[in-house]
C-alpha atoms as a PDB file:
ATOM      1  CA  UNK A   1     -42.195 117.966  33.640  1.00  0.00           C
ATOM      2  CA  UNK A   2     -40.343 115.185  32.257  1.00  0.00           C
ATOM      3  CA  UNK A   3     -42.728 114.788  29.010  1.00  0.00           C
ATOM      4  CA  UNK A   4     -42.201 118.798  28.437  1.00  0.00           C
ATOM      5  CA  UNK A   5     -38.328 118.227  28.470  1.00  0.00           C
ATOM      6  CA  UNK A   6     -38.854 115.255  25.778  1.00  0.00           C
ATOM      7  CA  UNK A   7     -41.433 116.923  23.992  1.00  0.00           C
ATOM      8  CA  UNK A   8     -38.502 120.181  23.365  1.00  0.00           C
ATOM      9  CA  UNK A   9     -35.857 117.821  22.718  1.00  0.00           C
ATOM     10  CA  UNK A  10     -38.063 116.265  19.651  1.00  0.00           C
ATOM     11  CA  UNK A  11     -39.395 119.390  18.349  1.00  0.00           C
ATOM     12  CA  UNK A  12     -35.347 120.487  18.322  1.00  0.00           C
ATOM     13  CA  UNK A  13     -34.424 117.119  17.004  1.00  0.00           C
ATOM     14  CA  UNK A  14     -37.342 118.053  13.980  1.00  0.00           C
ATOM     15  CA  UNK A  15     -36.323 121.689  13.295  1.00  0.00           C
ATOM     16  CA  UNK A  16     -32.500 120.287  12.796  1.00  0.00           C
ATOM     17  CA  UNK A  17     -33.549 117.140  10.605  1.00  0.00           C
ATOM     18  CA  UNK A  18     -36.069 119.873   8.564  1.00  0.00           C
ATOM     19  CA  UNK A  19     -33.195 122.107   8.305  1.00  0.00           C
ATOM     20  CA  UNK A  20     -30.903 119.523   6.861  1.00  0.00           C
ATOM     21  CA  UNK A  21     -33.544 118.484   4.401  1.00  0.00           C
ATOM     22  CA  UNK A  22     -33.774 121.891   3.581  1.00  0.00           C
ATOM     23  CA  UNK A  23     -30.321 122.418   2.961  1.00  0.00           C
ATOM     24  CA  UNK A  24     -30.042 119.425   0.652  1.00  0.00           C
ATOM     25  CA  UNK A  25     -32.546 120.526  -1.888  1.00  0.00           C
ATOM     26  CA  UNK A  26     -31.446 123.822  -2.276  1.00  0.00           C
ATOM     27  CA  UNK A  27     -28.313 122.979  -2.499  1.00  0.00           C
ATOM     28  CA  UNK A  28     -29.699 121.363  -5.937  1.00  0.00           C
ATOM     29  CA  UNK A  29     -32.334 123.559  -7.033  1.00  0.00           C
ATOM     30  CA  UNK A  30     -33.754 126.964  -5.773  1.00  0.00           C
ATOM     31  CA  UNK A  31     -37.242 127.109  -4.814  1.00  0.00           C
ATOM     32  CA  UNK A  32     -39.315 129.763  -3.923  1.00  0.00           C
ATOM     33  CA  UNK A  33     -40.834 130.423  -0.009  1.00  0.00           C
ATOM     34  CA  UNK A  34     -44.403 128.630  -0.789  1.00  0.00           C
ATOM     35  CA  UNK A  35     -43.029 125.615  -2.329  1.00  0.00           C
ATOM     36  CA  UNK A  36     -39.847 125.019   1.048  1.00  0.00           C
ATOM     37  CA  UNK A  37     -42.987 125.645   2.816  1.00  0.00           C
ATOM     38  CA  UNK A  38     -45.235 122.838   1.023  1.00  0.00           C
ATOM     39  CA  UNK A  39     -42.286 120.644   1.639  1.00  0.00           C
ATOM     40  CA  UNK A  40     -41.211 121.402   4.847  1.00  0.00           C
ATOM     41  CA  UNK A  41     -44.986 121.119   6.429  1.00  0.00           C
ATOM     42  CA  UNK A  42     -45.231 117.915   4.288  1.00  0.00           C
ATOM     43  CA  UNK A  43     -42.634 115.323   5.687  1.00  0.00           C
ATOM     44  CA  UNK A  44     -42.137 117.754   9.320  1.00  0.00           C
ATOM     45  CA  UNK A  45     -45.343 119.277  10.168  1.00  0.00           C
ATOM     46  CA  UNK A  46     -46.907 122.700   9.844  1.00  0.00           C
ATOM     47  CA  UNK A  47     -45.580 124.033  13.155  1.00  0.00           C
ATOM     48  CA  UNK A  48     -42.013 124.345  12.293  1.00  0.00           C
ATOM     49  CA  UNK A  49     -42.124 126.466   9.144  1.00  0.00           C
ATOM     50  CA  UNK A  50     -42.331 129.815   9.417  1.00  0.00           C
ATOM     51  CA  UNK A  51     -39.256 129.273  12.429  1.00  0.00           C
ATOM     52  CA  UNK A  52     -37.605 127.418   9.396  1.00  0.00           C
ATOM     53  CA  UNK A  53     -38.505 130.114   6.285  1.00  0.00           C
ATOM     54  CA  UNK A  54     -37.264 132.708   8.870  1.00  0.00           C
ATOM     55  CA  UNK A  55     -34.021 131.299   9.419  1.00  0.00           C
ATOM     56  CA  UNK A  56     -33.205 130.189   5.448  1.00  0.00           C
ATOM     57  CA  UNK A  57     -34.370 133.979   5.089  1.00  0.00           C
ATOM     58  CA  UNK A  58     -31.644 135.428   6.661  1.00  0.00           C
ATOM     59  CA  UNK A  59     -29.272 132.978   5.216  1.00  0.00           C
ATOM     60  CA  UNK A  60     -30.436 134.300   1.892  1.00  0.00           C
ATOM     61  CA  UNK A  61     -31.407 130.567   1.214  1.00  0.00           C
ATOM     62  CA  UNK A  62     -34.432 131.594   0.176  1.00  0.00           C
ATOM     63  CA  UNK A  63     -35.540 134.847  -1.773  1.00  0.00           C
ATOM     64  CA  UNK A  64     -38.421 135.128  -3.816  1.00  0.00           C
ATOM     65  CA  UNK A  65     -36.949 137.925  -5.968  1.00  0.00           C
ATOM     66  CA  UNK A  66     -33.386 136.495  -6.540  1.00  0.00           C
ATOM     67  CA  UNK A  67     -35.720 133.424  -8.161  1.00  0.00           C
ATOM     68  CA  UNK A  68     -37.855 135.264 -10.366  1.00  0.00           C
ATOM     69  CA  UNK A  69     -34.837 136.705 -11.721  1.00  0.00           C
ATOM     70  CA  UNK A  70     -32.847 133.932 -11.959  1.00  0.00           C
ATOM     71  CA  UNK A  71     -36.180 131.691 -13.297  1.00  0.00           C
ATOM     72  CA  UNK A  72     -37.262 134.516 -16.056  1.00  0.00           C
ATOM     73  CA  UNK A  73     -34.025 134.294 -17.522  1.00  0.00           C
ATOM     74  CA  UNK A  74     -33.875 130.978 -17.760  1.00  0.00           C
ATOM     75  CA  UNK A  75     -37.579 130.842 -19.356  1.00  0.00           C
ATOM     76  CA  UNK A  76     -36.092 133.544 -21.903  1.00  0.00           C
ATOM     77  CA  UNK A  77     -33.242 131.538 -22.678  1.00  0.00           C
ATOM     78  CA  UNK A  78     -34.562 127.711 -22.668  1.00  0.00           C
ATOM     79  CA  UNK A  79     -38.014 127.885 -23.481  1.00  0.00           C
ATOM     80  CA  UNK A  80     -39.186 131.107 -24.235  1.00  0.00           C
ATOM     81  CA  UNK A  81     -42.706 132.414 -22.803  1.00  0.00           C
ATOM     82  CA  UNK A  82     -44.876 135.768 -23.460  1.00  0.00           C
ATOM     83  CA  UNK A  83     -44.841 137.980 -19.917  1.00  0.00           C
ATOM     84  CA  UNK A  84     -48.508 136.531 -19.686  1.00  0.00           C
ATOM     85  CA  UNK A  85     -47.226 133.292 -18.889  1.00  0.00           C
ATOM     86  CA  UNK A  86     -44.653 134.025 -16.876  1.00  0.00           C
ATOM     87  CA  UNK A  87     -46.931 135.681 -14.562  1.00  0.00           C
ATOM     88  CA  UNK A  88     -49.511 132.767 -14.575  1.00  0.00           C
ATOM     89  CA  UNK A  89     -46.470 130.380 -13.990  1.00  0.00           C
ATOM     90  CA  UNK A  90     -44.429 132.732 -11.278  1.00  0.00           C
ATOM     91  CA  UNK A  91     -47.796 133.099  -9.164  1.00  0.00           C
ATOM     92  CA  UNK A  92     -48.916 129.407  -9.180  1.00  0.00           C
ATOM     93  CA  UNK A  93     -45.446 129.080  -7.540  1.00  0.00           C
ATOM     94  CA  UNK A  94     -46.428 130.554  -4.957  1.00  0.00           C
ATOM     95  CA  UNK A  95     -45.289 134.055  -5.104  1.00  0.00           C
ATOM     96  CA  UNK A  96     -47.225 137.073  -4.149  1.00  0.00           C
ATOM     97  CA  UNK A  97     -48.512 139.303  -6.979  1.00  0.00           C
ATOM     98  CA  UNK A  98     -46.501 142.519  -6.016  1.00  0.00           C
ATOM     99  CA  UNK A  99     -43.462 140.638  -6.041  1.00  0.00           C
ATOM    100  CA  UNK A 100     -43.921 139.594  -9.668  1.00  0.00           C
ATOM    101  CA  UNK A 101     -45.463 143.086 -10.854  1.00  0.00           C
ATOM    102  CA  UNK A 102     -42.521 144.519  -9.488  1.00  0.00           C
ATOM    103  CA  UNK A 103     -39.702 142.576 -11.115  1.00  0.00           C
ATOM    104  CA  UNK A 104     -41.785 143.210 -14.299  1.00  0.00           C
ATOM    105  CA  UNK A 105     -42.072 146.902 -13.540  1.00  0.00           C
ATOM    106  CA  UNK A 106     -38.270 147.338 -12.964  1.00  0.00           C
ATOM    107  CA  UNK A 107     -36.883 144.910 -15.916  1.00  0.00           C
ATOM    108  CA  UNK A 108     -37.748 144.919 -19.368  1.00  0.00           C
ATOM    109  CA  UNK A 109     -38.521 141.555 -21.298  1.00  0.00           C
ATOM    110  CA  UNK A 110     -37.994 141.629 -24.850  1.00  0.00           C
ATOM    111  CA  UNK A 111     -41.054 139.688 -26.564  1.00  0.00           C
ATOM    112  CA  UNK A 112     -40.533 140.780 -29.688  1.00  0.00           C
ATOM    113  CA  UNK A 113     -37.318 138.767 -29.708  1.00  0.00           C
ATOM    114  CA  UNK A 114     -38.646 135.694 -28.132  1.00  0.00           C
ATOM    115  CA  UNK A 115     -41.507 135.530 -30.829  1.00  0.00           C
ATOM    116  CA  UNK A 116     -38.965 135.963 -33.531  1.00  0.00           C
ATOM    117  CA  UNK A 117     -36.848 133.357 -32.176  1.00  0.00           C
ATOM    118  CA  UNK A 118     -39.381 131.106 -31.918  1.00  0.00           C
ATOM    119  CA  UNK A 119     -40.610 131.352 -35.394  1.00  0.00           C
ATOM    120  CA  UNK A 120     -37.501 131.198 -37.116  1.00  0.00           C
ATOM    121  CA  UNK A 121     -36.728 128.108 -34.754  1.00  0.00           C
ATOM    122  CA  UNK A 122     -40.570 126.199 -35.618  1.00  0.00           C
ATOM    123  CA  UNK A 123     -39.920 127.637 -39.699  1.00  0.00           C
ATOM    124  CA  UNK A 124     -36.699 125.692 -39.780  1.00  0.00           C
ATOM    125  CA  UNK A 125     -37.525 122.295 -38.008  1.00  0.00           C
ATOM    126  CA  UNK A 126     -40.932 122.133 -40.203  1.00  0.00           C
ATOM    127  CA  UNK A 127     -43.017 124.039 -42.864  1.00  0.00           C
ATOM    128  CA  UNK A 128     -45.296 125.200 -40.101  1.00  0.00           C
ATOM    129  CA  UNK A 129     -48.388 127.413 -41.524  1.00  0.00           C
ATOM    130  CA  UNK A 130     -49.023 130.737 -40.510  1.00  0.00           C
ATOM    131  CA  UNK A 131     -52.289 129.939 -38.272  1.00  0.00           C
ATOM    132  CA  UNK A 132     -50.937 126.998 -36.284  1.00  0.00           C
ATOM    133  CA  UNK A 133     -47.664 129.370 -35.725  1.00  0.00           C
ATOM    134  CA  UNK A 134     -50.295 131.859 -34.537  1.00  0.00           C
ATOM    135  CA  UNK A 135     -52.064 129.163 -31.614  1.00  0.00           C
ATOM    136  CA  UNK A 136     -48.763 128.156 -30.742  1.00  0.00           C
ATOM    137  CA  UNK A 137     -47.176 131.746 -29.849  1.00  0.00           C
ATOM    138  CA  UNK A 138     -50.663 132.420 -28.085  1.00  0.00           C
ATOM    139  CA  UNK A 139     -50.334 129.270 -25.830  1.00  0.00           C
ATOM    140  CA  UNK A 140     -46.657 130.313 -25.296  1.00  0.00           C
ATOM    141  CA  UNK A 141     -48.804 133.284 -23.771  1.00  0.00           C
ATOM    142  CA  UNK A 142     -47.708 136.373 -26.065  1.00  0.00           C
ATOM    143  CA  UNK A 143     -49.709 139.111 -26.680  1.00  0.00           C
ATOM    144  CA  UNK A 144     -51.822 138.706 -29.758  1.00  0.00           C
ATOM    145  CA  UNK A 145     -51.016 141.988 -31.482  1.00  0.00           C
ATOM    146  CA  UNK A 146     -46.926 141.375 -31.072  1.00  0.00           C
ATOM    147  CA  UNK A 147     -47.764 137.964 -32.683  1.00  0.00           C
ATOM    148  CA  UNK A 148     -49.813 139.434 -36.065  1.00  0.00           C
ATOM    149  CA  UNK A 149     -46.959 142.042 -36.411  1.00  0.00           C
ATOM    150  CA  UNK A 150     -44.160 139.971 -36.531  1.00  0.00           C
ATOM    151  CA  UNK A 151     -45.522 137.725 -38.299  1.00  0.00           C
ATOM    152  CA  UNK A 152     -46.420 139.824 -41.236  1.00  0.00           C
ATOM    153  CA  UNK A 153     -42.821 140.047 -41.392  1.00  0.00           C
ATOM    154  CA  UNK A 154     -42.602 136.562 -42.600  1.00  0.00           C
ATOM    155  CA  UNK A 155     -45.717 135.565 -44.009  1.00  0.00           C
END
């Protein structure tokens, strides 16, 4: 009876010290459900997560879709990326696939003025040459098609 009692009293004692931890680093970064849960389980154990996940839920600590909006927008503005690659990016993060497809159902992402931006940003810092502009907005993971088009415009 007495090893129960201690045995509650450290699994409490974990849960508080894993919900402190969380705490911390969201207070300095937002992270999506699959990566709290890869650090969570990491330095506390796999038993206490989903209790955890539950409770930053309903704090609105953590929320897949309030970071795919706030994480596209920053890709758009800092280092712009073709929908392609946000996908690939968004779902190695852990997020499911319906979450993504939805945010990219209900919001529309402006390539065309990404690859533009780009261009006009490589064309300034060096005489870049039509083909390696080409590989570069394909590994930036734009569409090939947008990519020709616009740069017609400037070749």
């Amino acid at each position: 009876m007495n090893d129960s009692k201690n045995d509650e009293i450290n699994n409490k004692d974990r849960v508080q010290k894993a919900l402190s931890y969380c705490y911390s680093i969201i207070k300095r970064k937002i992270y999506t459900e699959n990566e709290i849960r890869i650090k969570v389980s990491r330095k506390f154990g796999e038993d206490i997560v989903d209790a955890l996940i539950v409770r930053l839920k309903k704090e609105d600590l953590v929320n897949d879709k309030i970071y795919i909006e706030l994480w596209v927008r920053d890709r758009i503005e800092l280092h712009p990326e073709g929908i392609i690659k946000m996908k690939f990016e968004l779902k190695r993060k852990g997020i499911p696939d319906n979450i993504i497809n939805d945010y990219f159902r209900r919001n529309s992402v402006n390539e065309n003025v990404m690859i533009r931006k780009l261009i006009k940003k490589k064309m300034k810092s060096n005489g870049i040459n039509r083909d390696k502009l080409y590989n570069f907005l394909l590994r930036r993971g734009f569409v090939s098609e947008k990519i020709s088009n616009i740069l017609n415009e400037y070749y």
